[in-house]
C-alpha atoms as a PDB file:
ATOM      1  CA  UNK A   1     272.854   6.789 181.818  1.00  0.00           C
ATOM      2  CA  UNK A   2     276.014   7.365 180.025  1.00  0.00           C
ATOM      3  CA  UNK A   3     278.811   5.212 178.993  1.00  0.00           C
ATOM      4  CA  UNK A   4     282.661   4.935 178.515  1.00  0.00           C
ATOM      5  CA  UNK A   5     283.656   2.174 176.022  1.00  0.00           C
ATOM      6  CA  UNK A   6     286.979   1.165 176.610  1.00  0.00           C
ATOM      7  CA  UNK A   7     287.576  -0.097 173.359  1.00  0.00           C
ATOM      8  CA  UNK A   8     286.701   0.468 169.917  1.00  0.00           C
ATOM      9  CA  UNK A   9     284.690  -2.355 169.180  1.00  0.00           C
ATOM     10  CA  UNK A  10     281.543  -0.041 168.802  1.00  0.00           C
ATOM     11  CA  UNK A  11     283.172   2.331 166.257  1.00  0.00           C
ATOM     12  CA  UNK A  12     284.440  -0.389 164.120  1.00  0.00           C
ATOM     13  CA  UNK A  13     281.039  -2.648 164.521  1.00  0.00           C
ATOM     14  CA  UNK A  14     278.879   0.847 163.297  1.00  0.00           C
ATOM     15  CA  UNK A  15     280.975   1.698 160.654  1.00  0.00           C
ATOM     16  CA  UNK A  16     281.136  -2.373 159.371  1.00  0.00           C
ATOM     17  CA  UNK A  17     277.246  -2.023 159.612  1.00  0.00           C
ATOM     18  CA  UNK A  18     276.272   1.158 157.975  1.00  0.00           C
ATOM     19  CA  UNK A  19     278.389  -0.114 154.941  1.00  0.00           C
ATOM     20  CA  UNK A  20     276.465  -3.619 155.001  1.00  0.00           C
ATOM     21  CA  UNK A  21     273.195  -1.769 155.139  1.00  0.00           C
ATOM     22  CA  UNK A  22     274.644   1.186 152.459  1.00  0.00           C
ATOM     23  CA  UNK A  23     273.665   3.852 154.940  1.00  0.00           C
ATOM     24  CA  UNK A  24     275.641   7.075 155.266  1.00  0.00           C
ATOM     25  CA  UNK A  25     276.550   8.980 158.409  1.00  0.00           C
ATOM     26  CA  UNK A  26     273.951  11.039 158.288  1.00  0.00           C
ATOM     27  CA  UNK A  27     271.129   8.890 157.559  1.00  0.00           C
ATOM     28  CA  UNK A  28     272.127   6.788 160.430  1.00  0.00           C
ATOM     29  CA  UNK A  29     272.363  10.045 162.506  1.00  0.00           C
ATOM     30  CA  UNK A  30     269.273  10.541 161.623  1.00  0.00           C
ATOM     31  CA  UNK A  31     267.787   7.207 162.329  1.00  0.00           C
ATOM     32  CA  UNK A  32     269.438   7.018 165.848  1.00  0.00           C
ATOM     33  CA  UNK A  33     268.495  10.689 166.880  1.00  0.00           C
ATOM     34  CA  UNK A  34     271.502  11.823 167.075  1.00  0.00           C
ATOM     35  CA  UNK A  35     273.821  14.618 164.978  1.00  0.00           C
ATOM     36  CA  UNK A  36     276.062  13.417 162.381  1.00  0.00           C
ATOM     37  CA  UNK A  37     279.052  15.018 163.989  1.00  0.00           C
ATOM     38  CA  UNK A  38     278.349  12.988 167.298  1.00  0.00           C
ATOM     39  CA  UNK A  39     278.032   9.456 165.313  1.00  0.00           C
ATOM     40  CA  UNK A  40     281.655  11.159 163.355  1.00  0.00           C
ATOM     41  CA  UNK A  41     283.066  11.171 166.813  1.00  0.00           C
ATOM     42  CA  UNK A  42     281.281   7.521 167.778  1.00  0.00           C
ATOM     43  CA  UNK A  43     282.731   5.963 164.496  1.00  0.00           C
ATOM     44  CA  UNK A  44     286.564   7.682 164.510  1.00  0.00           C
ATOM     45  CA  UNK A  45     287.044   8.585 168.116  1.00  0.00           C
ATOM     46  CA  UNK A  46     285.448   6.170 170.434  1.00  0.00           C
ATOM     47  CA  UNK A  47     288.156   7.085 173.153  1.00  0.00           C
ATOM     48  CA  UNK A  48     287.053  10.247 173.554  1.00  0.00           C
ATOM     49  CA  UNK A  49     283.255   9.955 173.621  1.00  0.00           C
ATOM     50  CA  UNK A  50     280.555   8.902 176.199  1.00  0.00           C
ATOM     51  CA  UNK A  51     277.692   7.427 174.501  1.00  0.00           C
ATOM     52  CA  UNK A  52     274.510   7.334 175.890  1.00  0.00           C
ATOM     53  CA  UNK A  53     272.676   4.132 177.048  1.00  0.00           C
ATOM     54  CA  UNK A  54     269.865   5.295 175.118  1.00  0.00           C
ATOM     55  CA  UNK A  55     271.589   5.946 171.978  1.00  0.00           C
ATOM     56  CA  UNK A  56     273.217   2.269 172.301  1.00  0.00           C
ATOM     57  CA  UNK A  57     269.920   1.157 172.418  1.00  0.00           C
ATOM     58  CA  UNK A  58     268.456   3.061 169.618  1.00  0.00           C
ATOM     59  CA  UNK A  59     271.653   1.791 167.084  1.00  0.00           C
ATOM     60  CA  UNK A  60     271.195  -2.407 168.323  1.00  0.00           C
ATOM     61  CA  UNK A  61     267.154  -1.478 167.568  1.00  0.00           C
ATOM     62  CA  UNK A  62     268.061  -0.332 163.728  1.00  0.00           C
ATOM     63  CA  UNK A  63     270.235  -2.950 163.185  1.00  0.00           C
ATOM     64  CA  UNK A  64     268.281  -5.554 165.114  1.00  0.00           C
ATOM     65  CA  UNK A  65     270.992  -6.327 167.108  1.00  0.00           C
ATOM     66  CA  UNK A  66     271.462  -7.056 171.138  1.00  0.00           C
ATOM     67  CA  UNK A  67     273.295  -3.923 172.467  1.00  0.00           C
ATOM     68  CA  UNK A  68     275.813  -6.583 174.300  1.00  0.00           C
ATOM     69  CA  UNK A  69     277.019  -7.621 171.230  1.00  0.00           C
ATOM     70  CA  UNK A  70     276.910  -4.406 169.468  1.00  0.00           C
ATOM     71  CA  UNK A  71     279.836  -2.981 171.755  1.00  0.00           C
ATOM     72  CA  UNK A  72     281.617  -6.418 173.058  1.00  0.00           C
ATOM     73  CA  UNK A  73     282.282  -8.521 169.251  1.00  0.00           C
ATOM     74  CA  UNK A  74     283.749  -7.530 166.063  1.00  0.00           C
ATOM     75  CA  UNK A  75     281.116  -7.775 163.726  1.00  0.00           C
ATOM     76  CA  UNK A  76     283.729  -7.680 161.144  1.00  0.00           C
ATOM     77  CA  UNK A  77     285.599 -11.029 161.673  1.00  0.00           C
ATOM     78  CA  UNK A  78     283.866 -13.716 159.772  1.00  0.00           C
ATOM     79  CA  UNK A  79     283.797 -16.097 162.970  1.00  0.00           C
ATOM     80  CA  UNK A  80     282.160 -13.663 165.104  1.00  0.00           C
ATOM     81  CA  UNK A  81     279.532 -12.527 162.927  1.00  0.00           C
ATOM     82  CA  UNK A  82     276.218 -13.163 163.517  1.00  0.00           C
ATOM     83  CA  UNK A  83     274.493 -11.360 161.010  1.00  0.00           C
ATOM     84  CA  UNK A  84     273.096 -13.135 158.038  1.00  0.00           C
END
């Protein structure tokens, strides 16, 4: 199942996470099966990008993370973030 993210709450939210966790684009590429030029697009072009269901799945799983909130709240605002 694919899907179209209207926003770009999932390309901010990965790229806020992989700094937190000091993980570059390809070793998160490579922990999400994916190519690093696909997780380039994810991160700086989310308009122009379907994104699996799968692969959604497979990023919330690494960062231990429900997928709702992965692609629906900015990790990045203090308020919002429920990350430790």
């Amino acid at each position: 199942m694919k899907v179209l993210l209207p926003d770009e709450t999932l390309s901010r939210n990965l790229r806020f996470l992989r700094t937190k966790y000091r993980l570059s684009q390809c070793s998160l590429a490579m922990l999400a099966g994916i190519s690093p030029p696909l997780l380039r697009q994810i991160e700086h072009t989310p308009s122009q990008i379907i994104v699996s269901s799968e692969v959604l799945l497979r990023l919330s799983q690494i960062f231990d993370i429900d997928t709702d909130t992965l692609i629906r709240t900015d990790l990045s605002l203090p308020t919002t973030n429920p990350l430790p």
